[in-house]
N, C-alpha and C. Protein backbone atom coordinates (compact mmCIF):
# COMPACT_ATOMS: atom_id res chain seq x y z
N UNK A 1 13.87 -21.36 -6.21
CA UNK A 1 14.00 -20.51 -7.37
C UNK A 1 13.91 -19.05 -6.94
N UNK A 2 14.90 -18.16 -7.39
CA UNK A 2 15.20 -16.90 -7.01
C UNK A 2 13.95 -16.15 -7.85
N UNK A 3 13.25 -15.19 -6.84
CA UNK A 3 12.18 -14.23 -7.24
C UNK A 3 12.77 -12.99 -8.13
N UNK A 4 12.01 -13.04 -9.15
CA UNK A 4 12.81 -12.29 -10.32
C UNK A 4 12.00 -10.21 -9.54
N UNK A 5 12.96 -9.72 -10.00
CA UNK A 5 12.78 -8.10 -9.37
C UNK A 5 12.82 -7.52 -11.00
N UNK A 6 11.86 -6.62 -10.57
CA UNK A 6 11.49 -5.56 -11.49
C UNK A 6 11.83 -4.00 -10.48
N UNK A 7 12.79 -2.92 -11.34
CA UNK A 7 13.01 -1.49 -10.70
C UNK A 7 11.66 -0.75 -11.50
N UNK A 8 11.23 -0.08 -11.01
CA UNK A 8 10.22 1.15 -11.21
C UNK A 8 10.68 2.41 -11.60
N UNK A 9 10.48 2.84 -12.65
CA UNK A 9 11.20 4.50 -12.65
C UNK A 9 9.86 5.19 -12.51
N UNK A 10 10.07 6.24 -11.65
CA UNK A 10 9.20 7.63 -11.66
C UNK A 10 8.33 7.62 -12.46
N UNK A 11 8.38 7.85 -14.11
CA UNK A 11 7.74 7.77 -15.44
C UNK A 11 7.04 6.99 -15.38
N UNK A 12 6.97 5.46 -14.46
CA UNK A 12 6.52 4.37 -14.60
C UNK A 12 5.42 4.85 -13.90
N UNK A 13 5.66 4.91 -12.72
CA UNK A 13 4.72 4.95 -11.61
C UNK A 13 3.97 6.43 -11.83
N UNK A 14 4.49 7.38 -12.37
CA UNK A 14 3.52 8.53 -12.71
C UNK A 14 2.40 7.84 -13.87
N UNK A 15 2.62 6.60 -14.78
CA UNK A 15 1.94 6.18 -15.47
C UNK A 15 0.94 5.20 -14.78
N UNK A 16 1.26 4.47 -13.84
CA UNK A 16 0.31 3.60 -13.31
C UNK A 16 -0.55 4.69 -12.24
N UNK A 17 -0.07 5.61 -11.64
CA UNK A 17 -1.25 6.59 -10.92
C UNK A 17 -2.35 6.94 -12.06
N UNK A 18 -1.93 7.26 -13.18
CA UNK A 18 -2.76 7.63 -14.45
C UNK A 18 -3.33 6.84 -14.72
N UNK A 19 -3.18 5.66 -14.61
CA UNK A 19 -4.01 4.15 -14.81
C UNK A 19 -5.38 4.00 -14.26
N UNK A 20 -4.71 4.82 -12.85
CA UNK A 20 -5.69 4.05 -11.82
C UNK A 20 -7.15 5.31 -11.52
N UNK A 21 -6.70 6.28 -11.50
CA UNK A 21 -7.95 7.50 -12.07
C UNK A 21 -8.76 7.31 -12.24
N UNK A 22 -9.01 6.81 -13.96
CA UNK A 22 -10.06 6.66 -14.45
C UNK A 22 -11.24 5.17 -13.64
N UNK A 23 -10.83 4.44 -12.86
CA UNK A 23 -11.22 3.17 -12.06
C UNK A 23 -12.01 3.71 -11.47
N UNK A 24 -11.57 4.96 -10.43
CA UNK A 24 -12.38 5.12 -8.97
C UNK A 24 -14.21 6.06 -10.04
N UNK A 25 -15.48 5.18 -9.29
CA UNK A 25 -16.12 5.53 -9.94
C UNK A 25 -17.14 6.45 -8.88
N UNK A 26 -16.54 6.39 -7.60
CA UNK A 26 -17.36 7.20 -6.58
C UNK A 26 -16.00 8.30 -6.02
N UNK A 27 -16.76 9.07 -4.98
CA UNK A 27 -15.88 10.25 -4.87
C UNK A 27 -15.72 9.77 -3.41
N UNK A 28 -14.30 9.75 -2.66
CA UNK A 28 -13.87 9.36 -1.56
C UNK A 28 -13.72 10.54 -0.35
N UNK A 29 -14.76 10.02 0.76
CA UNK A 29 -14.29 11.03 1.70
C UNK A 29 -12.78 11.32 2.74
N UNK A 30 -12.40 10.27 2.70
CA UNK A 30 -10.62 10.07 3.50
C UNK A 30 -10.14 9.41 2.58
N UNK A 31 -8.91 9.40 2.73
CA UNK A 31 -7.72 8.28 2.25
C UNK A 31 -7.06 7.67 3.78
N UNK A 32 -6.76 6.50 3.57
CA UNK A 32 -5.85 5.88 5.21
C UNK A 32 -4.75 5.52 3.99
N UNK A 33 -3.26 6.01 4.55
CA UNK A 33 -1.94 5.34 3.32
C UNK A 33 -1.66 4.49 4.30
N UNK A 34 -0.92 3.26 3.98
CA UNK A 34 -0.27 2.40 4.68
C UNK A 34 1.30 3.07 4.79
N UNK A 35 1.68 2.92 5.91
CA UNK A 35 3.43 3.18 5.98
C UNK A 35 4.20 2.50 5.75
N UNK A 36 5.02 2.13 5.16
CA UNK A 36 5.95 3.13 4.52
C UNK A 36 5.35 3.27 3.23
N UNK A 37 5.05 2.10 2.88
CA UNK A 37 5.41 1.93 1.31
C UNK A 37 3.99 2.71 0.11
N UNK A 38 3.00 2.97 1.24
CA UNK A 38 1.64 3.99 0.22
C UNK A 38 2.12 5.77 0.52
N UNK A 39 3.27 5.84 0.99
CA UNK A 39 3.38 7.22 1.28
C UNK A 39 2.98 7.69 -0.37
N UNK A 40 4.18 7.49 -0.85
CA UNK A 40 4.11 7.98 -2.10
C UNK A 40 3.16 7.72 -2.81
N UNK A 41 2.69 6.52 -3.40
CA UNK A 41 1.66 6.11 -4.29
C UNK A 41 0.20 7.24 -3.64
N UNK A 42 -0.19 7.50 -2.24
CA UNK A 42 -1.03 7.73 -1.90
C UNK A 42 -1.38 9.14 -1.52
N UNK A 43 0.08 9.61 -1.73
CA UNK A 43 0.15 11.48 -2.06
C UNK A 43 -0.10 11.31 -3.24
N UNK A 44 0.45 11.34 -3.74
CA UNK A 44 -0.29 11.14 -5.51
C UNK A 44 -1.77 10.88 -5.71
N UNK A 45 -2.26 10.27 -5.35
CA UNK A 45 -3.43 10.06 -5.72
C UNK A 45 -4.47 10.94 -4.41
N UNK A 46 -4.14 11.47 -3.70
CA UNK A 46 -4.64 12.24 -2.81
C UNK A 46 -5.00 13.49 -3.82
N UNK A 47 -3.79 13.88 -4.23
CA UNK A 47 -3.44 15.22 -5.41
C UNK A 47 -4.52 15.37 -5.98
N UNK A 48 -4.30 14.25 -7.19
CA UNK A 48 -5.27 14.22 -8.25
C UNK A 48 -6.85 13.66 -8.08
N UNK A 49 -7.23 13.09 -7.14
CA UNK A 49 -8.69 12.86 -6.49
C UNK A 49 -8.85 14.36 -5.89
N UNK A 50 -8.01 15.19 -5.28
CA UNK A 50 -8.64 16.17 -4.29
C UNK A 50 -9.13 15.75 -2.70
N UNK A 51 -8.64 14.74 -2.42
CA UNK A 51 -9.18 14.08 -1.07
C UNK A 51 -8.16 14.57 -0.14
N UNK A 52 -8.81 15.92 0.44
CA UNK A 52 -8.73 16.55 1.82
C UNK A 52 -8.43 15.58 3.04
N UNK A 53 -8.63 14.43 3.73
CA UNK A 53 -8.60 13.68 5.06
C UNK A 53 -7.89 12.87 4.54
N UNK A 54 -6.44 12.70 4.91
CA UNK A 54 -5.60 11.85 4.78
C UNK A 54 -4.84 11.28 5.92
N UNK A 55 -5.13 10.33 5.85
CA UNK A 55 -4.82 9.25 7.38
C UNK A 55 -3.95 8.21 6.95
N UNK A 56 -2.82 8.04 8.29
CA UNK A 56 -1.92 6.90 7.68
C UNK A 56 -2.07 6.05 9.31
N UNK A 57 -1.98 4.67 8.33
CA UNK A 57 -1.77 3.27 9.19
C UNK A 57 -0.46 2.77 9.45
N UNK A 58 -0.25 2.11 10.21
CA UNK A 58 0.84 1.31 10.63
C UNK A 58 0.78 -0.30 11.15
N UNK A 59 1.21 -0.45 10.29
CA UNK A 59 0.75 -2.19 10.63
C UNK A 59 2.00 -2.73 10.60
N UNK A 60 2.38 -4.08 11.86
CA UNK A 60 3.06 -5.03 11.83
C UNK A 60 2.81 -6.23 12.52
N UNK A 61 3.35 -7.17 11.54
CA UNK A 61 3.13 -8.42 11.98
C UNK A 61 3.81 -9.04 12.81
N UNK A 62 3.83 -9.69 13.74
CA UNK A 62 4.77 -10.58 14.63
C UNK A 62 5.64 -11.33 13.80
N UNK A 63 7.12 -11.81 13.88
CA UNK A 63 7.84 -12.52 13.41
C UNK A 63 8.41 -13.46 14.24
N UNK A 64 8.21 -14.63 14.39
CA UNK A 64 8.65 -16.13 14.61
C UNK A 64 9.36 -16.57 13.76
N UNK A 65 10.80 -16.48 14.10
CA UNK A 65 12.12 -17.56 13.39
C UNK A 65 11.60 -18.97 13.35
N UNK A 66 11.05 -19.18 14.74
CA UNK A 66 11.38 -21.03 15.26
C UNK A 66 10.13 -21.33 14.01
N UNK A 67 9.27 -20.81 14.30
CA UNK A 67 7.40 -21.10 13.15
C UNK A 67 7.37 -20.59 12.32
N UNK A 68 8.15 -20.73 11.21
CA UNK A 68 7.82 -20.12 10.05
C UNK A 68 6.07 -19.97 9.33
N UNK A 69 5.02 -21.14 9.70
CA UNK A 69 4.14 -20.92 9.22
C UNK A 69 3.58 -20.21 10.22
N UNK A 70 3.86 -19.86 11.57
CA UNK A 70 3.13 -19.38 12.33
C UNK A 70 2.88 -17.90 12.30
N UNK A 71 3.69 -17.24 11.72
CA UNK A 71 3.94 -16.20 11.28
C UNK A 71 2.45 -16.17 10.22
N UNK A 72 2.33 -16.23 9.63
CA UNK A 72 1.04 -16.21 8.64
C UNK A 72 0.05 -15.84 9.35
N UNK A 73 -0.61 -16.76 10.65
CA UNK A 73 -1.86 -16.76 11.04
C UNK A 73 -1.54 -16.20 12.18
N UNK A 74 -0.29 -14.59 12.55
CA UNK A 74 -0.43 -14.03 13.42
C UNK A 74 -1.52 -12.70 13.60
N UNK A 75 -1.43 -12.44 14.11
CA UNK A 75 -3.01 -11.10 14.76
C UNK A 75 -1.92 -9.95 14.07
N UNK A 76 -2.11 -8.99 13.42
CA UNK A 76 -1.91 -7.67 13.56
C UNK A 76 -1.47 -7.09 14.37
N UNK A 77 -0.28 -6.38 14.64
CA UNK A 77 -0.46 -5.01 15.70
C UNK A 77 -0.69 -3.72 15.15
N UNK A 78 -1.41 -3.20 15.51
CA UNK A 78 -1.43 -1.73 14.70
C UNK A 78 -0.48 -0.42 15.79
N UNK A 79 0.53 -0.11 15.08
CA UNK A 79 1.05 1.22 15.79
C UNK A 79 0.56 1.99 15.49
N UNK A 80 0.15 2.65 14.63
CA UNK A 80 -0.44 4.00 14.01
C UNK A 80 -1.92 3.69 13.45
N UNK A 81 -3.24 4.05 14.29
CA UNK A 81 -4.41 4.36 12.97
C UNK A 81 -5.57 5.10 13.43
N UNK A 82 -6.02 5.97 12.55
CA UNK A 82 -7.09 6.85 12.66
C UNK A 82 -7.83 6.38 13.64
N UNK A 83 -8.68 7.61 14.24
CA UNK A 83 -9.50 7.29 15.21
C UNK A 83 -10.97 6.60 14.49
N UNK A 84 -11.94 5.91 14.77
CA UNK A 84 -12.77 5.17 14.28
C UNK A 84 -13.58 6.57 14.09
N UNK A 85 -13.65 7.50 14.59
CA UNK A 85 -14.99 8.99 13.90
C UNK A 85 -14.33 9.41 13.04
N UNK A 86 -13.07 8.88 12.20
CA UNK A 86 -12.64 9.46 11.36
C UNK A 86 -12.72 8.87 10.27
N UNK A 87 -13.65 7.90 10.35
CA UNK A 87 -13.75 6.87 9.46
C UNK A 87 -15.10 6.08 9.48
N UNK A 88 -15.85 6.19 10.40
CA UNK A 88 -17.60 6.35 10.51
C UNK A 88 -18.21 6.90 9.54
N UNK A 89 -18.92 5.97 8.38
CA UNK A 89 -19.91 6.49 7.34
C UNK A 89 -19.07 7.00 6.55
N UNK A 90 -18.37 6.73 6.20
CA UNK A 90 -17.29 7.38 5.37
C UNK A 90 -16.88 6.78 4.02
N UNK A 91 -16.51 6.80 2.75
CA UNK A 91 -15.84 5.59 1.72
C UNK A 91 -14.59 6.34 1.87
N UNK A 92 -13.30 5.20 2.20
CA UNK A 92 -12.35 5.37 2.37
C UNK A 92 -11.79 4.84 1.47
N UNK A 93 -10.78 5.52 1.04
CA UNK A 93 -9.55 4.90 -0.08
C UNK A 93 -8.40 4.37 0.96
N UNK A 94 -8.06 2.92 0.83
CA UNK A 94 -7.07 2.61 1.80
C UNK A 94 -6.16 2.39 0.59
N UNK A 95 -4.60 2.87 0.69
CA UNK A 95 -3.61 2.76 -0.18
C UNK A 95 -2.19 2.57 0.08
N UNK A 96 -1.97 1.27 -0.69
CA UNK A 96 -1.11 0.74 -0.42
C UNK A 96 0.39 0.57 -1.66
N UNK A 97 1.40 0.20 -2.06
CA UNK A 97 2.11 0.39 -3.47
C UNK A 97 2.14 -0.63 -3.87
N UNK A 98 2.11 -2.12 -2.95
CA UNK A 98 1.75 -3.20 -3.90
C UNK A 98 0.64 -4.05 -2.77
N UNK A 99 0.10 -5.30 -3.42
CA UNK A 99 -0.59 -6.15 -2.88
C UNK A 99 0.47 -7.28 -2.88
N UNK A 100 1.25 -7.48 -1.89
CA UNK A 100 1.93 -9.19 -1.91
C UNK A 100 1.29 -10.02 -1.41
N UNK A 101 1.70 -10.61 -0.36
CA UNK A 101 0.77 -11.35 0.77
C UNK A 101 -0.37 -10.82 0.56
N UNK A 102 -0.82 -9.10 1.00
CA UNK A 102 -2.34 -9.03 1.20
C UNK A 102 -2.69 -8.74 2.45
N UNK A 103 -1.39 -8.81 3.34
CA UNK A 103 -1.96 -9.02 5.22
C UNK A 103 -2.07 -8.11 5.59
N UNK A 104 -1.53 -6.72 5.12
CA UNK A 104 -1.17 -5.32 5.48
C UNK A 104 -2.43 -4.81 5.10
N UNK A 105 -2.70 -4.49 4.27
CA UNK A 105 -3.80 -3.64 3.29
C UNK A 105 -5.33 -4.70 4.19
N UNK A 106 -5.35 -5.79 3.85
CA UNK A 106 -6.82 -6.72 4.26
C UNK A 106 -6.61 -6.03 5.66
N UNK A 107 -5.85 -6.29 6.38
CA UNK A 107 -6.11 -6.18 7.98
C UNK A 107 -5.94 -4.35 8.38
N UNK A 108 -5.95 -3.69 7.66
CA UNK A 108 -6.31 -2.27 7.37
C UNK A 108 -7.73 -1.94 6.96
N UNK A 109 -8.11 -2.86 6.15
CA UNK A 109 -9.54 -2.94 5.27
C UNK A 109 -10.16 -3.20 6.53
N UNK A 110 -10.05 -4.25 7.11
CA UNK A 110 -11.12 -5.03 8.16
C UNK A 110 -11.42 -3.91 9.37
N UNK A 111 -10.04 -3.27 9.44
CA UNK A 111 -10.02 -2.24 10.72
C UNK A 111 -10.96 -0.81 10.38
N UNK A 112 -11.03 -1.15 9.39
CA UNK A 112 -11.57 0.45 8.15
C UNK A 112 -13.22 0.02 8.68
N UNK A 113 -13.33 -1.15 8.33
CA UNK A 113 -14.98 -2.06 7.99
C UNK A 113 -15.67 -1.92 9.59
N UNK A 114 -14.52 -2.31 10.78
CA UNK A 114 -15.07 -2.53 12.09
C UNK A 114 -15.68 -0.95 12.78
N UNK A 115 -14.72 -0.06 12.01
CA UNK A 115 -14.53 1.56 12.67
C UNK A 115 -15.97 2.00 11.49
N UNK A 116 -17.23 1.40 11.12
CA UNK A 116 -18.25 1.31 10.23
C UNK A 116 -18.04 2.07 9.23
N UNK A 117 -16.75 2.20 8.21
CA UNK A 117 -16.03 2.78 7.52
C UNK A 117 -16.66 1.87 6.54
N UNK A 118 -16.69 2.37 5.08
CA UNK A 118 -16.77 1.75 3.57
C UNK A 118 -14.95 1.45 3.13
N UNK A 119 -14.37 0.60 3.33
CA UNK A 119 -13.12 0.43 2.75
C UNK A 119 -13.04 -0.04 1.11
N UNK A 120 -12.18 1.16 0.16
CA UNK A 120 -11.93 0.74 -0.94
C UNK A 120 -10.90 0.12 -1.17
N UNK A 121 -9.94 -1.11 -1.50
CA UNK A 121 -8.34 -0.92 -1.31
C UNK A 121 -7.67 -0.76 -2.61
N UNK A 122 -6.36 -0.03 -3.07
CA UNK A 122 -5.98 0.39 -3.99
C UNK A 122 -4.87 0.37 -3.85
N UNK A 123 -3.98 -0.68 -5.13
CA UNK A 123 -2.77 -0.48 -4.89
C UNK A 123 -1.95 0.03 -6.17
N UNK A 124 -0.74 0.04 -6.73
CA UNK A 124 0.02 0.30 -7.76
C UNK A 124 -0.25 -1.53 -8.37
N UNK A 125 0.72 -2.30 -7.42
CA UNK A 125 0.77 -3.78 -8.06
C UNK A 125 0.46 -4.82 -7.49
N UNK A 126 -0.65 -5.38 -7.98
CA UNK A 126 -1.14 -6.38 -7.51
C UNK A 126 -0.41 -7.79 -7.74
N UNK A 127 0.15 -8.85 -7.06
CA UNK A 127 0.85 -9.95 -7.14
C UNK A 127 -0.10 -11.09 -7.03
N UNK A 128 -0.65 -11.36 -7.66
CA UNK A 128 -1.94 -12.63 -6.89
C UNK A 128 -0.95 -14.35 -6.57
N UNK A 129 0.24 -14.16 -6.86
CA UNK A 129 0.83 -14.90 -7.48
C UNK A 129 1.57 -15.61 -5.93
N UNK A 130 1.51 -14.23 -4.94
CA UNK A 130 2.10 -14.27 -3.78
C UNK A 130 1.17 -13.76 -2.72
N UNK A 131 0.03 -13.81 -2.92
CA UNK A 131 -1.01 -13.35 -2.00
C UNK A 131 -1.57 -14.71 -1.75
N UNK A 132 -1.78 -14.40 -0.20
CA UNK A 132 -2.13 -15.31 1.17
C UNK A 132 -4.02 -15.78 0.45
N UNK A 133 -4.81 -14.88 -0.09
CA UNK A 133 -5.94 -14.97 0.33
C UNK A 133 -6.63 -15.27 -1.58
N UNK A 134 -6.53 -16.34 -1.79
CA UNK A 134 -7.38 -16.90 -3.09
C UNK A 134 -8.32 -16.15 -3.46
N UNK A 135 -9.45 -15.71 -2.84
CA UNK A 135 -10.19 -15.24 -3.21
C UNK A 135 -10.39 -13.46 -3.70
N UNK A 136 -9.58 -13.35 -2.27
CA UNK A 136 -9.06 -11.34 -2.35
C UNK A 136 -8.44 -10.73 -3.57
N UNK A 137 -8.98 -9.77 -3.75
CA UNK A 137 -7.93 -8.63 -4.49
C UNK A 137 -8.44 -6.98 -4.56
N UNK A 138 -7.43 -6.20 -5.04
CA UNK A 138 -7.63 -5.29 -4.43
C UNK A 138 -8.68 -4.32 -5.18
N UNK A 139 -9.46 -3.72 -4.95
CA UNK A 139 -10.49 -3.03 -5.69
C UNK A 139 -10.27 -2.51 -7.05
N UNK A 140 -8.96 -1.67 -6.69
CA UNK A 140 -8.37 -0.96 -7.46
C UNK A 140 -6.87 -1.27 -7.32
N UNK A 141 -6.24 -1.50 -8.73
CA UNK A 141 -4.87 -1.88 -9.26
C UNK A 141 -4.92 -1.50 -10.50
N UNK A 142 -3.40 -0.83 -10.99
CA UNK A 142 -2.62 -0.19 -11.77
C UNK A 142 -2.26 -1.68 -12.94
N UNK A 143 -1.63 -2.42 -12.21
CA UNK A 143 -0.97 -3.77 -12.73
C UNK A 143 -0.76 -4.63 -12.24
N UNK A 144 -0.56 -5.68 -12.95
CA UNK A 144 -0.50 -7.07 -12.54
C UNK A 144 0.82 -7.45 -12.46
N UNK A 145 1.77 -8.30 -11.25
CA UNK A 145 3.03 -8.39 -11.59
C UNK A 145 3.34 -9.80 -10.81
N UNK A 146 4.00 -10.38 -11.53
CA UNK A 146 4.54 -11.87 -9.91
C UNK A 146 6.04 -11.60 -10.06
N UNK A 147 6.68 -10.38 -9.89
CA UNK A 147 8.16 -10.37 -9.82
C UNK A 147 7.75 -9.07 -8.04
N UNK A 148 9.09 -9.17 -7.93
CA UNK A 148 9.42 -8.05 -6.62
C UNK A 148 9.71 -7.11 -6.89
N UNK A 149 8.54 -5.96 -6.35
CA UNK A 149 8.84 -4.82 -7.28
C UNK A 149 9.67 -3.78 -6.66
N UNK A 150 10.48 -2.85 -6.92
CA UNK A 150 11.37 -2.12 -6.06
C UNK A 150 11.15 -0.76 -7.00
N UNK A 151 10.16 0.23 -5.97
CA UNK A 151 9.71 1.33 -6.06
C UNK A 151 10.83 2.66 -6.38
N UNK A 152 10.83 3.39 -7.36
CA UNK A 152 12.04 4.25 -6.88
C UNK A 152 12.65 5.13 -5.81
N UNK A 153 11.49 5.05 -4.76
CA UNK A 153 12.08 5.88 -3.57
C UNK A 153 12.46 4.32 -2.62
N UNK A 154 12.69 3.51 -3.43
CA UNK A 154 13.27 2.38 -2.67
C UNK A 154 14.56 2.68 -2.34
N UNK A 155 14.89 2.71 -3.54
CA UNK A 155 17.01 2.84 -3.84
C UNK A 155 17.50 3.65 -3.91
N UNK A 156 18.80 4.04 -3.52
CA UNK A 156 20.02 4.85 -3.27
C UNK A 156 19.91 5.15 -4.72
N UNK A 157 19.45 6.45 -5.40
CA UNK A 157 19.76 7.45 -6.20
C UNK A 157 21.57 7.82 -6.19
N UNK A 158 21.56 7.66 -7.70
CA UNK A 158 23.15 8.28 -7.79
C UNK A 158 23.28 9.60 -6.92
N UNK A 159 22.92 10.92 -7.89
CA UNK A 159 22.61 12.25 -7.29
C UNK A 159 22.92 12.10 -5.34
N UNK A 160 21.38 11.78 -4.84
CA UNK A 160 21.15 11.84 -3.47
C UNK A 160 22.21 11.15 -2.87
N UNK A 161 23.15 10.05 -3.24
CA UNK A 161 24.10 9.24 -2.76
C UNK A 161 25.44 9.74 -2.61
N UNK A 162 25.75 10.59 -3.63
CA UNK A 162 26.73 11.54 -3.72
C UNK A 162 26.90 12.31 -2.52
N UNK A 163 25.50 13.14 -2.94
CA UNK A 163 25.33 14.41 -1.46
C UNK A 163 25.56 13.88 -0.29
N UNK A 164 25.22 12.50 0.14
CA UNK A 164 25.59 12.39 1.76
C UNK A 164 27.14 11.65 1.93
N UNK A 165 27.71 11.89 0.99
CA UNK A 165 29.18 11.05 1.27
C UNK A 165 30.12 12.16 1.35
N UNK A 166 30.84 12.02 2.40
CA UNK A 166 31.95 12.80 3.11
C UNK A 166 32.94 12.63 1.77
N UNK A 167 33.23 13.83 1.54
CA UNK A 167 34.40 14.01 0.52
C UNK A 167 36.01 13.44 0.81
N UNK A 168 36.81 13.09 -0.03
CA UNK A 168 37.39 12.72 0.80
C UNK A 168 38.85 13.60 0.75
């Protein structure tokens, strides 16, 4: 059965940052964004918190064609992440734009927790529907969704699509 997609407009997502505000009930010393997809969600909320130390992660998972389940219970690689004194004694906002699986953001959290960091995790949309871990969720979430959500700095904008096409 084909996974039903939901598009996001701007308006939307300026409304779920507004959502999520009023939640945080302590004041955060860093933010860590996940790449790609917390760029945006996590400038935004950098803005309007005022949180000065903003750190971005990079996480990927190994991919196995032949093992499809093996893929699940692979280790992390991290390309990109703060140094652990940057995140010592600290409550960190880790931010991400949705929760799917869960593997990205948790194994960011854990890396946050080991570097004796306080990890908060915060996303736009939480999917529990498609997340790996029964018990997990994310501290802080905007909404609840079990469709695939496609962010607007996902897609080819009319406007921006125009500008890069050779006239003819």
């Amino acid at each position: 059965m084909p996974q039903r997609s939901e598009l996001v407009s701007w308006d939307e997502v300026d409304r779920l940052v507004h959502h999520l505000i009023p939640q945080f009930s302590i004041e955060f010393d860093a933010m860590v964004i996940i790449t790609r997809g917390g760029i945006v969600p996590g400038g935004l909320l950098c803005e309007a918190l005022n949180i000065q130390d903003v750190l971005t992660a990079a996480v990927d998972f190994p991919f196995e064609v032949e093992r499809q389940a093996a893929k699940l219970y692979a280790w992390p690689a991290f390309i990109q992440f703060p140094d652990d004194d940057q995140l010592r004694r600290r409550q960190v906002l880790v931010v991400d734009d949705v929760w799917g699986s869960g593997r990205h953001i948790t194994a960011v959290k854990n890396r946050v927790s080991a570097a004796k960091g306080s990890p908060h995790t915060c996303v736009l949309h939480f999917n529990p529907y498609r997340s790996l871990f029964s018990e997990a969720k994310p501290d802080y979430y905007a909404a609840t969704t079990d469709a695939y959500i496609v962010y607007p700095w996902e897609v080819d904008r009319g406007s921006d699509k125009v500008l890069l096409e050779r006239p003819e």
